[in-house]
C-alpha atoms as a PDB file:
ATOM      1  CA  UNK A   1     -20.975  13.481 -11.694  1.00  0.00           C
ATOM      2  CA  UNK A   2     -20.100   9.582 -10.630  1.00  0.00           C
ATOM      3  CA  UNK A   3     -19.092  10.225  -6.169  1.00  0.00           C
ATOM      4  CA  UNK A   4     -16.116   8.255  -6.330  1.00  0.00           C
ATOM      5  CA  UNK A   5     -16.163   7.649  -1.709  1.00  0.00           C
ATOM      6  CA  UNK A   6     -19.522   6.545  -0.746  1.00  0.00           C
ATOM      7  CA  UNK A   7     -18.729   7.439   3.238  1.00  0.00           C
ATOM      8  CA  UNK A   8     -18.118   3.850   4.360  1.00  0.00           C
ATOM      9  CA  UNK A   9     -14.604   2.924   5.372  1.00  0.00           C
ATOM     10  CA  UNK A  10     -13.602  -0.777   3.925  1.00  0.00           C
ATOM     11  CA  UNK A  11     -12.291  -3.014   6.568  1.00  0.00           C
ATOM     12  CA  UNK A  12      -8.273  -3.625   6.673  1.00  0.00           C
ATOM     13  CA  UNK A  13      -7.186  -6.413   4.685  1.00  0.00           C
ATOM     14  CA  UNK A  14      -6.392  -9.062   6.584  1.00  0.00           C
ATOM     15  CA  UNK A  15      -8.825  -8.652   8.991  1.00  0.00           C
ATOM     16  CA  UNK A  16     -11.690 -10.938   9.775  1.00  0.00           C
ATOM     17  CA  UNK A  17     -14.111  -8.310   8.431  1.00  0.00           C
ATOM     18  CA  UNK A  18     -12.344  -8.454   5.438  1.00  0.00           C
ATOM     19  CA  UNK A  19     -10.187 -11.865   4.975  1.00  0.00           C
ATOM     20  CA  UNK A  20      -7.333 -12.161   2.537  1.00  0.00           C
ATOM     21  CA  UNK A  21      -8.613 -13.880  -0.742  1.00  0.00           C
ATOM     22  CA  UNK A  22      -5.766 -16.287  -2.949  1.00  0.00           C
ATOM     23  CA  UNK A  23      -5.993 -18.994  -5.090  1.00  0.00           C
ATOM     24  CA  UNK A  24      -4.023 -21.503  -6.195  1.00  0.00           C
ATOM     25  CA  UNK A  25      -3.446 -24.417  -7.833  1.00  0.00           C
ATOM     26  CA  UNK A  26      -1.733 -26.970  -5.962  1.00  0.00           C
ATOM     27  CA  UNK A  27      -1.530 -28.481  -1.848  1.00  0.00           C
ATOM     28  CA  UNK A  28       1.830 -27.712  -1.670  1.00  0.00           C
ATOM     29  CA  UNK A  29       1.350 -23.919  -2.372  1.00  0.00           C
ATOM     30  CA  UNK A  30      -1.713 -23.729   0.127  1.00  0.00           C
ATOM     31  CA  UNK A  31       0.619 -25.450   3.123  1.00  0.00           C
ATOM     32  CA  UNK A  32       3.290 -22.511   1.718  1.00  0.00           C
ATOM     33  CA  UNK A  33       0.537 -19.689   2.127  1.00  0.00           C
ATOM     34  CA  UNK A  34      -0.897 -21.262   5.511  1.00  0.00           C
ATOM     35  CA  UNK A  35       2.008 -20.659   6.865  1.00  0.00           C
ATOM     36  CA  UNK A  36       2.766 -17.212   6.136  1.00  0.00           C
ATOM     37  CA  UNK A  37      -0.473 -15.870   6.852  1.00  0.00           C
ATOM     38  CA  UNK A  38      -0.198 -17.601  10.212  1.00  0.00           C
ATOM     39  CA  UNK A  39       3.262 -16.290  11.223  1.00  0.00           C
ATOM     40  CA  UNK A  40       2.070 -12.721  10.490  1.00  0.00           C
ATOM     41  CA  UNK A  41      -1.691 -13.273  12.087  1.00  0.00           C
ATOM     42  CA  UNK A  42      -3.360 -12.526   9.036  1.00  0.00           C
ATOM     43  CA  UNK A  43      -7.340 -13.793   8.624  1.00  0.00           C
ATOM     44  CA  UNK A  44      -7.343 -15.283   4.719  1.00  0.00           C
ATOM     45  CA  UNK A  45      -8.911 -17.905   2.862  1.00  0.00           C
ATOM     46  CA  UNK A  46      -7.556 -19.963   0.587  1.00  0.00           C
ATOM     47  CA  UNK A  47      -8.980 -21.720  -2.820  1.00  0.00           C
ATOM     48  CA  UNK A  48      -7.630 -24.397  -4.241  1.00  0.00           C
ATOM     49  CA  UNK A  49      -8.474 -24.184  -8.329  1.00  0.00           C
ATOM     50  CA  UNK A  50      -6.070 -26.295 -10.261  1.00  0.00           C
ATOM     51  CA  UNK A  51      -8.081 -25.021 -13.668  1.00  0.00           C
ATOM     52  CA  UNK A  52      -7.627 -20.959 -12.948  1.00  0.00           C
ATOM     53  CA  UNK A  53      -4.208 -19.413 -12.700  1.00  0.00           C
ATOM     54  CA  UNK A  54      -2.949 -18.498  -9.242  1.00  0.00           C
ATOM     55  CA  UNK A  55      -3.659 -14.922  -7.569  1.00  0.00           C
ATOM     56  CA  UNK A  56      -2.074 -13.813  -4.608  1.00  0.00           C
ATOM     57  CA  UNK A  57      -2.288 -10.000  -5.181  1.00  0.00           C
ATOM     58  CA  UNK A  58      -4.105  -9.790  -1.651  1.00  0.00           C
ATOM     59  CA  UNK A  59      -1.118 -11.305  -0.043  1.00  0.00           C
ATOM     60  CA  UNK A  60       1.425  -9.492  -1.950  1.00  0.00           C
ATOM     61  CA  UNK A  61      -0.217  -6.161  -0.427  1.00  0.00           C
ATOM     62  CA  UNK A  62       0.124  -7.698   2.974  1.00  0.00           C
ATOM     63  CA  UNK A  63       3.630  -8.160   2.327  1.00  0.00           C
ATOM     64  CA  UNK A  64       4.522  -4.641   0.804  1.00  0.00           C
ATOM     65  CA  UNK A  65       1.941  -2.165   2.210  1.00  0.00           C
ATOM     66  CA  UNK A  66       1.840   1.159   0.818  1.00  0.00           C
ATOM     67  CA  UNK A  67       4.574   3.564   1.912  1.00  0.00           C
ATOM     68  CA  UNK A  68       3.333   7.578   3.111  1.00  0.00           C
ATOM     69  CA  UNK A  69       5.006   9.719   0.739  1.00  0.00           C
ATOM     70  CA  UNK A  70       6.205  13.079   2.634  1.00  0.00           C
ATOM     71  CA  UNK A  71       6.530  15.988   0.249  1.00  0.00           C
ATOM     72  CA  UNK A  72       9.309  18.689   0.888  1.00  0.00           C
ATOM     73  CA  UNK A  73       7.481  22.260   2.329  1.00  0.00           C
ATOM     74  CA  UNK A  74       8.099  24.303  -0.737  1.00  0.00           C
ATOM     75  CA  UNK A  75      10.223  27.373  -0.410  1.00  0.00           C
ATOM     76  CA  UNK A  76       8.132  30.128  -0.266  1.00  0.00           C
ATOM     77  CA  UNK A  77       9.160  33.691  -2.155  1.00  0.00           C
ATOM     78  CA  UNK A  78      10.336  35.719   0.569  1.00  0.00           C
ATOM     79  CA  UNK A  79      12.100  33.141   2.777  1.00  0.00           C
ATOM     80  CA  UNK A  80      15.703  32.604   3.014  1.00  0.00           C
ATOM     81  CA  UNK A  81      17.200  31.159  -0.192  1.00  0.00           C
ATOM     82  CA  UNK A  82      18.044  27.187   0.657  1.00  0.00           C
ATOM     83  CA  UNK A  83      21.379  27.556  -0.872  1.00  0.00           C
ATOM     84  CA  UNK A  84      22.530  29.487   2.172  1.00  0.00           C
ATOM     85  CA  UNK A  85      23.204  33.176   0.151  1.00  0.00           C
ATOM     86  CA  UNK A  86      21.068  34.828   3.470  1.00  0.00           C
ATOM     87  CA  UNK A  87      19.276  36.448   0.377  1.00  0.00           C
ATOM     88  CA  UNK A  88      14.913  35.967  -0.567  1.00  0.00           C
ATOM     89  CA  UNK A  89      14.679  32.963  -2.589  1.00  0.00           C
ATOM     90  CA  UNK A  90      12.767  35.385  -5.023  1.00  0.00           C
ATOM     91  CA  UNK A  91      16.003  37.251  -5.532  1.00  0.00           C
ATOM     92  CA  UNK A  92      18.320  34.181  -5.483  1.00  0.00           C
ATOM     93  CA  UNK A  93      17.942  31.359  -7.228  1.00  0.00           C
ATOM     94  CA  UNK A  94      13.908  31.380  -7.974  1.00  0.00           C
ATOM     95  CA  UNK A  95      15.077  32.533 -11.429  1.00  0.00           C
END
């Protein structure tokens, strides 16, 4: 069996422990990127690499971080039926 979480904790992105990494392909588009990362205070480093197609997945996780999900408590058997009856949801509308 392959452990999946080897105990360390990775560095935030963005961070200067663990810099944003883009490329691109042209000066304009690094002077574009400079100034984003700036204006949110983001660490980064930029590559210029006309040959390679452009990648700016780490700054497109900057921009839309990952949202919590909160799941609903589940109703449990004997509690009061959500639908407002004042009956068990086991007698209600479990069915």
């Amino acid at each position: 069996m392959e452990k999946i979480f080897n105990g360390k904790k990775t560095a935030k992105l963005g961070t200067k422990k663990n810099p944003a990494l883009v490329n691109v392909q042209t000066e304009e588009r690094v002077k574009e990127l400079e100034l984003i990362f700036k204006e949110s205070g983001w660490k980064h480093t930029i590559e210029l690499k006309p040959d390679k197609p452009e990648d700016i997945t780490a700054l497109e996780i900057l921009l839309n971080p990952v949202k919590t999900k909160i799941i609903e408590k589940k109703v449990g058997r004997n509690d009061l039926c959500p639908c407002g009856s004042d009956k068990k949801y086991k007698k209600c509308c479990s069915k």
